[in-house]
N, C-alpha and C. Protein backbone atom coordinates (compact mmCIF):
# COMPACT_ATOMS: atom_id res chain seq x y z
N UNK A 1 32.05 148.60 96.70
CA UNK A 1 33.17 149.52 96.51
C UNK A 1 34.38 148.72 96.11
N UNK A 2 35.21 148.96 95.16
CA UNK A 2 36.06 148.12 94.66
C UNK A 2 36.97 149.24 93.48
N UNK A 3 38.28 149.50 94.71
CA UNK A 3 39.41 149.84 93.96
C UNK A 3 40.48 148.45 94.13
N UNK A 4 41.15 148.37 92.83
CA UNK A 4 41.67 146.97 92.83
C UNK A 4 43.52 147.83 91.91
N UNK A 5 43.98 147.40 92.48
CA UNK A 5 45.71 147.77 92.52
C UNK A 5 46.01 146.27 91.10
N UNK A 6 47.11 147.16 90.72
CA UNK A 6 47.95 146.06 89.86
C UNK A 6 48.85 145.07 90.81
N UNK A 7 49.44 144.37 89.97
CA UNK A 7 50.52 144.04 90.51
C UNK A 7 51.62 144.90 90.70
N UNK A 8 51.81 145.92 89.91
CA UNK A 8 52.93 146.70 89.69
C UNK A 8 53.07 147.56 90.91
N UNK A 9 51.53 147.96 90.82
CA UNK A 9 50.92 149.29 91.67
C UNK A 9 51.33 148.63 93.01
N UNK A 10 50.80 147.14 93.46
CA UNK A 10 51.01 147.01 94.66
C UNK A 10 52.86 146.49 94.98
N UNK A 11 53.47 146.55 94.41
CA UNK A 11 54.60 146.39 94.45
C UNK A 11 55.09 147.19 94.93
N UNK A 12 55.16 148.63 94.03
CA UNK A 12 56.17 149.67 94.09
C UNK A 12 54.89 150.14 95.89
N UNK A 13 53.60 150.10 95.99
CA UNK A 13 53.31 150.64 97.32
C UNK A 13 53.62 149.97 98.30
N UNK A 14 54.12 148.55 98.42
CA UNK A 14 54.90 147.92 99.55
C UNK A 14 56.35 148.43 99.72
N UNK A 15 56.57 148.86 99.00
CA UNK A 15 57.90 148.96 98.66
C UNK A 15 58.06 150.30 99.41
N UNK A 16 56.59 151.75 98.96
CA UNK A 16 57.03 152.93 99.85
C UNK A 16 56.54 152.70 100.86
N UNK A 17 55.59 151.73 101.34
CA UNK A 17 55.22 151.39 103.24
C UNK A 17 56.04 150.71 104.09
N UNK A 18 56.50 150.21 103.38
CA UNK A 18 57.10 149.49 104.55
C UNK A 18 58.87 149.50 104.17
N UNK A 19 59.36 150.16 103.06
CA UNK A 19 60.68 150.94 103.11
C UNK A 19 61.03 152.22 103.87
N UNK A 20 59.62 152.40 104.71
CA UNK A 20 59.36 153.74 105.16
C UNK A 20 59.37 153.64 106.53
N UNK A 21 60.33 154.07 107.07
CA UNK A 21 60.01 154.47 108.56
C UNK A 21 59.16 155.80 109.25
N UNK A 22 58.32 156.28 108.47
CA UNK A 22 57.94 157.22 109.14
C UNK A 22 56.18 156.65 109.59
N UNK A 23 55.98 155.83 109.98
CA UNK A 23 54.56 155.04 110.29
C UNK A 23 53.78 155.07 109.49
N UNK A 24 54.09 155.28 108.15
CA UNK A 24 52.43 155.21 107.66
C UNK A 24 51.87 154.26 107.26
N UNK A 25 50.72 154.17 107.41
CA UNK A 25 49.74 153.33 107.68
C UNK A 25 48.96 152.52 106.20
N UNK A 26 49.19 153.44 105.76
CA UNK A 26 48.37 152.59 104.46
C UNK A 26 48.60 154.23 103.08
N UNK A 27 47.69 154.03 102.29
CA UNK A 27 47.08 154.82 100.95
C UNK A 27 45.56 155.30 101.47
N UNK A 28 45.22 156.94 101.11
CA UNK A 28 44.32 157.19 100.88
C UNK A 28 44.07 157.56 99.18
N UNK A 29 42.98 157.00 98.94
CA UNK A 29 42.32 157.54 97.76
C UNK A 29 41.55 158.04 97.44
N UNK A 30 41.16 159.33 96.86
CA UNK A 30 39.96 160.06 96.71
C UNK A 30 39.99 160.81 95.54
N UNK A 31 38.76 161.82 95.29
CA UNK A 31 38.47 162.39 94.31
C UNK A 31 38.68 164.20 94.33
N UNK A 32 39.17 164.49 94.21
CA UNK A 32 39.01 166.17 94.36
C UNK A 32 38.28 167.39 92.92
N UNK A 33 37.68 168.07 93.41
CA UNK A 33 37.75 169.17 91.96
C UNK A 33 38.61 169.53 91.49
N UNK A 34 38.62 169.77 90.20
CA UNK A 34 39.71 170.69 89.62
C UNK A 34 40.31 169.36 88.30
N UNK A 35 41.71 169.90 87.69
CA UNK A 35 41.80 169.11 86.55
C UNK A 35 41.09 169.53 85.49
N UNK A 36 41.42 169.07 84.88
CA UNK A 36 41.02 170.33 83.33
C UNK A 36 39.65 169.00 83.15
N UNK A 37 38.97 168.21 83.42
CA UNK A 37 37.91 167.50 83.06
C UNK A 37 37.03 167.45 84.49
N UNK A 38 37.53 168.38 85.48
CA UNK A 38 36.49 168.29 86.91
C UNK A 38 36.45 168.00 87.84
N UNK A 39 37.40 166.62 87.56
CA UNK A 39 37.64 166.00 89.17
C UNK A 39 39.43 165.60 88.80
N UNK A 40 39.74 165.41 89.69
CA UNK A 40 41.40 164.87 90.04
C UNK A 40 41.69 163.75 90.89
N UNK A 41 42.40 163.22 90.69
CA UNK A 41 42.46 161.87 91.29
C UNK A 41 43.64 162.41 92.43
N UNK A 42 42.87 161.74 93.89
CA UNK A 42 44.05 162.06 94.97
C UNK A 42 44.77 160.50 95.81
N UNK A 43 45.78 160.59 95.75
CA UNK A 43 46.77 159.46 96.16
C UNK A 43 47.83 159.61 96.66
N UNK A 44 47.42 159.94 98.75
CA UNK A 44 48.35 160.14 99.83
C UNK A 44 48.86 158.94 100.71
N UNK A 45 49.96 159.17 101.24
CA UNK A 45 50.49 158.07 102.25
C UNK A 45 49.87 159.08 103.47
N UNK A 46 49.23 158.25 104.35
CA UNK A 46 48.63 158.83 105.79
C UNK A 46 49.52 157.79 106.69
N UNK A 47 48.91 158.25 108.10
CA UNK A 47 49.67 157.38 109.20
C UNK A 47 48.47 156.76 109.62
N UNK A 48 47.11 157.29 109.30
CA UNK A 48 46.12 156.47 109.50
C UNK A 48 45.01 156.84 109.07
N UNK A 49 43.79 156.11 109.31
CA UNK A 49 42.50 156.02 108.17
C UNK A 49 41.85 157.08 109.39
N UNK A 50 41.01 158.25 108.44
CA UNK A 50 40.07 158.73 109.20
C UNK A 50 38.76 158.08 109.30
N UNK A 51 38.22 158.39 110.39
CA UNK A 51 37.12 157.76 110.92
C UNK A 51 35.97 157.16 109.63
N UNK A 52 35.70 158.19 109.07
CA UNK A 52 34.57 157.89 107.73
C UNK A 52 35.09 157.18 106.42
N UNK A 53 36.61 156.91 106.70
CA UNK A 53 36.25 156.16 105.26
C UNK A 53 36.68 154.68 104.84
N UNK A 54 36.31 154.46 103.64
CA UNK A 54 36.25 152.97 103.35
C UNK A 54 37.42 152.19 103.55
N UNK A 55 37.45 151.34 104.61
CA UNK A 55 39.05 150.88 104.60
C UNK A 55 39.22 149.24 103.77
N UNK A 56 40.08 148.75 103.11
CA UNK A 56 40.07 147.29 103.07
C UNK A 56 41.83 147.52 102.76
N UNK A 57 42.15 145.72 102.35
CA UNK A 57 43.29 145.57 102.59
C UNK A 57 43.47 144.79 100.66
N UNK A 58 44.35 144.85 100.08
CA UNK A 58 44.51 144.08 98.73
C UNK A 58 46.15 143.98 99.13
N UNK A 59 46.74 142.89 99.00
CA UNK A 59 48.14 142.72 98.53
C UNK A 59 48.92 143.32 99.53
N UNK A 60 48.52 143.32 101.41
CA UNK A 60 48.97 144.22 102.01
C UNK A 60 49.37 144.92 101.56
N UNK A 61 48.71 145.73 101.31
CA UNK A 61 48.60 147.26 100.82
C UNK A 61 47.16 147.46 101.45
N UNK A 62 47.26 148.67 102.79
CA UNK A 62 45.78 148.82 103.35
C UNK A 62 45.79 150.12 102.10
N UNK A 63 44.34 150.25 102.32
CA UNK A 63 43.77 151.29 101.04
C UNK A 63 42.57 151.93 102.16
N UNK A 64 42.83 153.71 102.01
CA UNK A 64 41.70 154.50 102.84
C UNK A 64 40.80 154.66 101.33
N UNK A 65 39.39 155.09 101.52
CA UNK A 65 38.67 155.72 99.95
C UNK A 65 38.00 156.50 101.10
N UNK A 66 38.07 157.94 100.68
CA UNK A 66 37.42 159.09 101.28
C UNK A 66 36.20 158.74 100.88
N UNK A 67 35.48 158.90 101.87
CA UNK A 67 33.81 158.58 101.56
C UNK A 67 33.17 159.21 100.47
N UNK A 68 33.50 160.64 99.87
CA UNK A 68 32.77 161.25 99.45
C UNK A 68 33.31 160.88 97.84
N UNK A 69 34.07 160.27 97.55
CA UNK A 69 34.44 159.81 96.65
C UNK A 69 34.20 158.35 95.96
N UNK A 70 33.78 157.37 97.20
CA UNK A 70 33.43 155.89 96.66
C UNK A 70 32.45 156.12 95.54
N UNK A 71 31.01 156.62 94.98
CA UNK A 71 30.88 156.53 94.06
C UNK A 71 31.55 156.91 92.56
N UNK A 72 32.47 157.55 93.09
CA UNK A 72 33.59 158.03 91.30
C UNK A 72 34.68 157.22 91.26
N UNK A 73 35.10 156.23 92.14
CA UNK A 73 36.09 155.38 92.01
C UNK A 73 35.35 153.92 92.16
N UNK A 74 34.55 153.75 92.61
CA UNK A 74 33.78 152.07 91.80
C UNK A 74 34.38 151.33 91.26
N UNK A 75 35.29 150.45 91.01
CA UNK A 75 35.52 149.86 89.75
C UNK A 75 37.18 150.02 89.55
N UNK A 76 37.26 151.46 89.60
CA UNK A 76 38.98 152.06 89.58
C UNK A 76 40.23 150.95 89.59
N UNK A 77 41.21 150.83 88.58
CA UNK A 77 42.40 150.26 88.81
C UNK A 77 43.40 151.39 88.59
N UNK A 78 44.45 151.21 89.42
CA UNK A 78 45.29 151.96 90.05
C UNK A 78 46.70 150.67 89.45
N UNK A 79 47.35 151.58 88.42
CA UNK A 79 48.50 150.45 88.32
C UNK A 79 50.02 151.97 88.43
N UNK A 80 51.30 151.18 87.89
CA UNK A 80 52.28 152.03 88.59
C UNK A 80 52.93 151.50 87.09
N UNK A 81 53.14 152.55 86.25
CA UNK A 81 53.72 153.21 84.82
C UNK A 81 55.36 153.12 85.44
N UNK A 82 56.40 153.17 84.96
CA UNK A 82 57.42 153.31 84.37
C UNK A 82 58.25 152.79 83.54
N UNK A 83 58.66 154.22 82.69
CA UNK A 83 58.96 153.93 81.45
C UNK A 83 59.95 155.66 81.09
N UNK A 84 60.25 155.41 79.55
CA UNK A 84 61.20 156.70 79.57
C UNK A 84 60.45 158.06 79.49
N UNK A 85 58.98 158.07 78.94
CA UNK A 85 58.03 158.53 78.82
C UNK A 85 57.28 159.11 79.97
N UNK A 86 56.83 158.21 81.26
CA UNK A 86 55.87 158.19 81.64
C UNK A 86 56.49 157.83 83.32
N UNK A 87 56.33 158.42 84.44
CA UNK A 87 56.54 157.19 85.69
C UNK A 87 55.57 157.93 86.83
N UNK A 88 54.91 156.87 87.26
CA UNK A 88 53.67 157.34 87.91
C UNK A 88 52.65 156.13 87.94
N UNK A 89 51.73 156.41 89.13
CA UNK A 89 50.18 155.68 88.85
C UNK A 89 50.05 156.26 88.03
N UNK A 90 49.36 155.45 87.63
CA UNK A 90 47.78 155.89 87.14
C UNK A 90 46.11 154.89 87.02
N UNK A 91 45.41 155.70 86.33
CA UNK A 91 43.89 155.03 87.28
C UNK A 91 43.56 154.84 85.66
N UNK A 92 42.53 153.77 86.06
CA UNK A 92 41.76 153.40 84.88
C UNK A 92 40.15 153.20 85.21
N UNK A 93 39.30 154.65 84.95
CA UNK A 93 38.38 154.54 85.93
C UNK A 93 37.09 154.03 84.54
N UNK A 94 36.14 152.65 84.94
CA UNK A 94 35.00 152.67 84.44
C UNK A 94 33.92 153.71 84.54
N UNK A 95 34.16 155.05 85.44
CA UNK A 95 32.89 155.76 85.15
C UNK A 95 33.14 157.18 84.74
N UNK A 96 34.40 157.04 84.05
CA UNK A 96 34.55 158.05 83.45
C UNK A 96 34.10 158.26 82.56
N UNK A 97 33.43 159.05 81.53
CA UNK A 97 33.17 159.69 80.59
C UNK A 97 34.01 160.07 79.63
N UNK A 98 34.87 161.51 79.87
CA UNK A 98 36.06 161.87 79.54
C UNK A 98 37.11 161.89 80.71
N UNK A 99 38.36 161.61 79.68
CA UNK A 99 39.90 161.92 80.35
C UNK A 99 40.88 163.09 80.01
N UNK A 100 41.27 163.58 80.94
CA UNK A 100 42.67 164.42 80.55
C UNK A 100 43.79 163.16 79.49
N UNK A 101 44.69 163.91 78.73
CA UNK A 101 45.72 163.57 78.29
C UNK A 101 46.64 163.58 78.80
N UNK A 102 46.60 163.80 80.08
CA UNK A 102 47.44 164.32 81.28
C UNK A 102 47.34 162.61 81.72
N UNK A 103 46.08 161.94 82.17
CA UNK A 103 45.55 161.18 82.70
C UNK A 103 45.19 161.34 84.50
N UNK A 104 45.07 162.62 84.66
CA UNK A 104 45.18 162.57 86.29
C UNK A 104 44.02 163.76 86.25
N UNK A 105 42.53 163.53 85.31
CA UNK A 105 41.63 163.95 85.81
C UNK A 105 40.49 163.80 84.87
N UNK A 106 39.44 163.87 85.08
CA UNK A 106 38.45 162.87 84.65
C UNK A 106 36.64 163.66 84.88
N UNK A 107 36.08 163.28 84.11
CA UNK A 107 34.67 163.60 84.06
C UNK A 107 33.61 162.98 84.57
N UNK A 108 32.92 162.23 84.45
CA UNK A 108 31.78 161.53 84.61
C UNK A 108 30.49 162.22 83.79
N UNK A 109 29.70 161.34 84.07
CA UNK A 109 27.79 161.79 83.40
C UNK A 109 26.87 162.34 84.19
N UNK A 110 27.16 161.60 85.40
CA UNK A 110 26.13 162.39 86.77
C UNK A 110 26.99 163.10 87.46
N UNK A 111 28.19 163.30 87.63
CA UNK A 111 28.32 164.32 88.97
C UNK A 111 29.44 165.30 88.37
N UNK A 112 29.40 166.11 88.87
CA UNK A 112 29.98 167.58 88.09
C UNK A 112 31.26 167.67 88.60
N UNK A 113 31.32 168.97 89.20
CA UNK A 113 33.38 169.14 89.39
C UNK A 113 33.81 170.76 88.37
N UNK A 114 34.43 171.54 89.06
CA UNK A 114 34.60 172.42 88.30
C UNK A 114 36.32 172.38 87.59
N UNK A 115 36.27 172.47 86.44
CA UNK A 115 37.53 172.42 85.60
C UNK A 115 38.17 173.44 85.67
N UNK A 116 39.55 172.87 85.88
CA UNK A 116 40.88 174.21 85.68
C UNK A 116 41.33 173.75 84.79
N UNK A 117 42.51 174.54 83.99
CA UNK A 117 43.39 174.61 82.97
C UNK A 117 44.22 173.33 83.41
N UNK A 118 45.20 172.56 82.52
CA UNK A 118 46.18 172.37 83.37
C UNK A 118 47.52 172.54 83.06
N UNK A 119 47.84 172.19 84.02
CA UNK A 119 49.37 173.30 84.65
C UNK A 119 50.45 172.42 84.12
């Protein structure tokens, strides 16, 4: 299992953990349905890792991966965009298939996901 952060990415997320007094604990990352290509990329501040999922540490920056998601993020880099255009993560996933133009949702070959419009 291997989500791997930029430099950028892990910058600006030290920056909201530990500029943050409200305890949280690390990043969860996961996969959800929906997104106009099936799945959506999810990226929360928690106060802590639930029991089932993948925990490791890169760049102190702890990282949760919802279990049910480690096979669609494999590989995943997670860097941190700003610009006049653009400000945000975003993911650069090897098992994607297709992408939104949006960039915040994604297809694959083996596993499905039902598509919405997007908003």
């Amino acid at each position: 299992m291997t989500v791997t952060l930029t430099e950028k990415a892990a910058l600006k997320l030290r920056t909201v953990l530990y500029g943050n007094s409200n305890n949280i604990a690390g990043i969860r990352v996961g996969v959800k349905d929906g997104g106009c290509n099936g799945h959506e990329y999810a990226l929360n501040l928690v106060k802590e890792a639930s029991n089932e999922d993948v925990c490791f540490e890169q760049d102190n920056v702890p990282i949760y991966v919802d279990p049910q998601s480690v096979s669609l993020l494999d590989g995943v880099v997670i860097d941190f965009v700003d610009s006049l255009t653009q400000s945000g993560f975003t993911f650069t996933n090897p098992n994607a298939t297709q992408t939104c133009g949006c960039g915040k949702s994604f297809s694959t070959a083996n596993c499905g996901g039902q598509a919405t419009p997007c908003s």
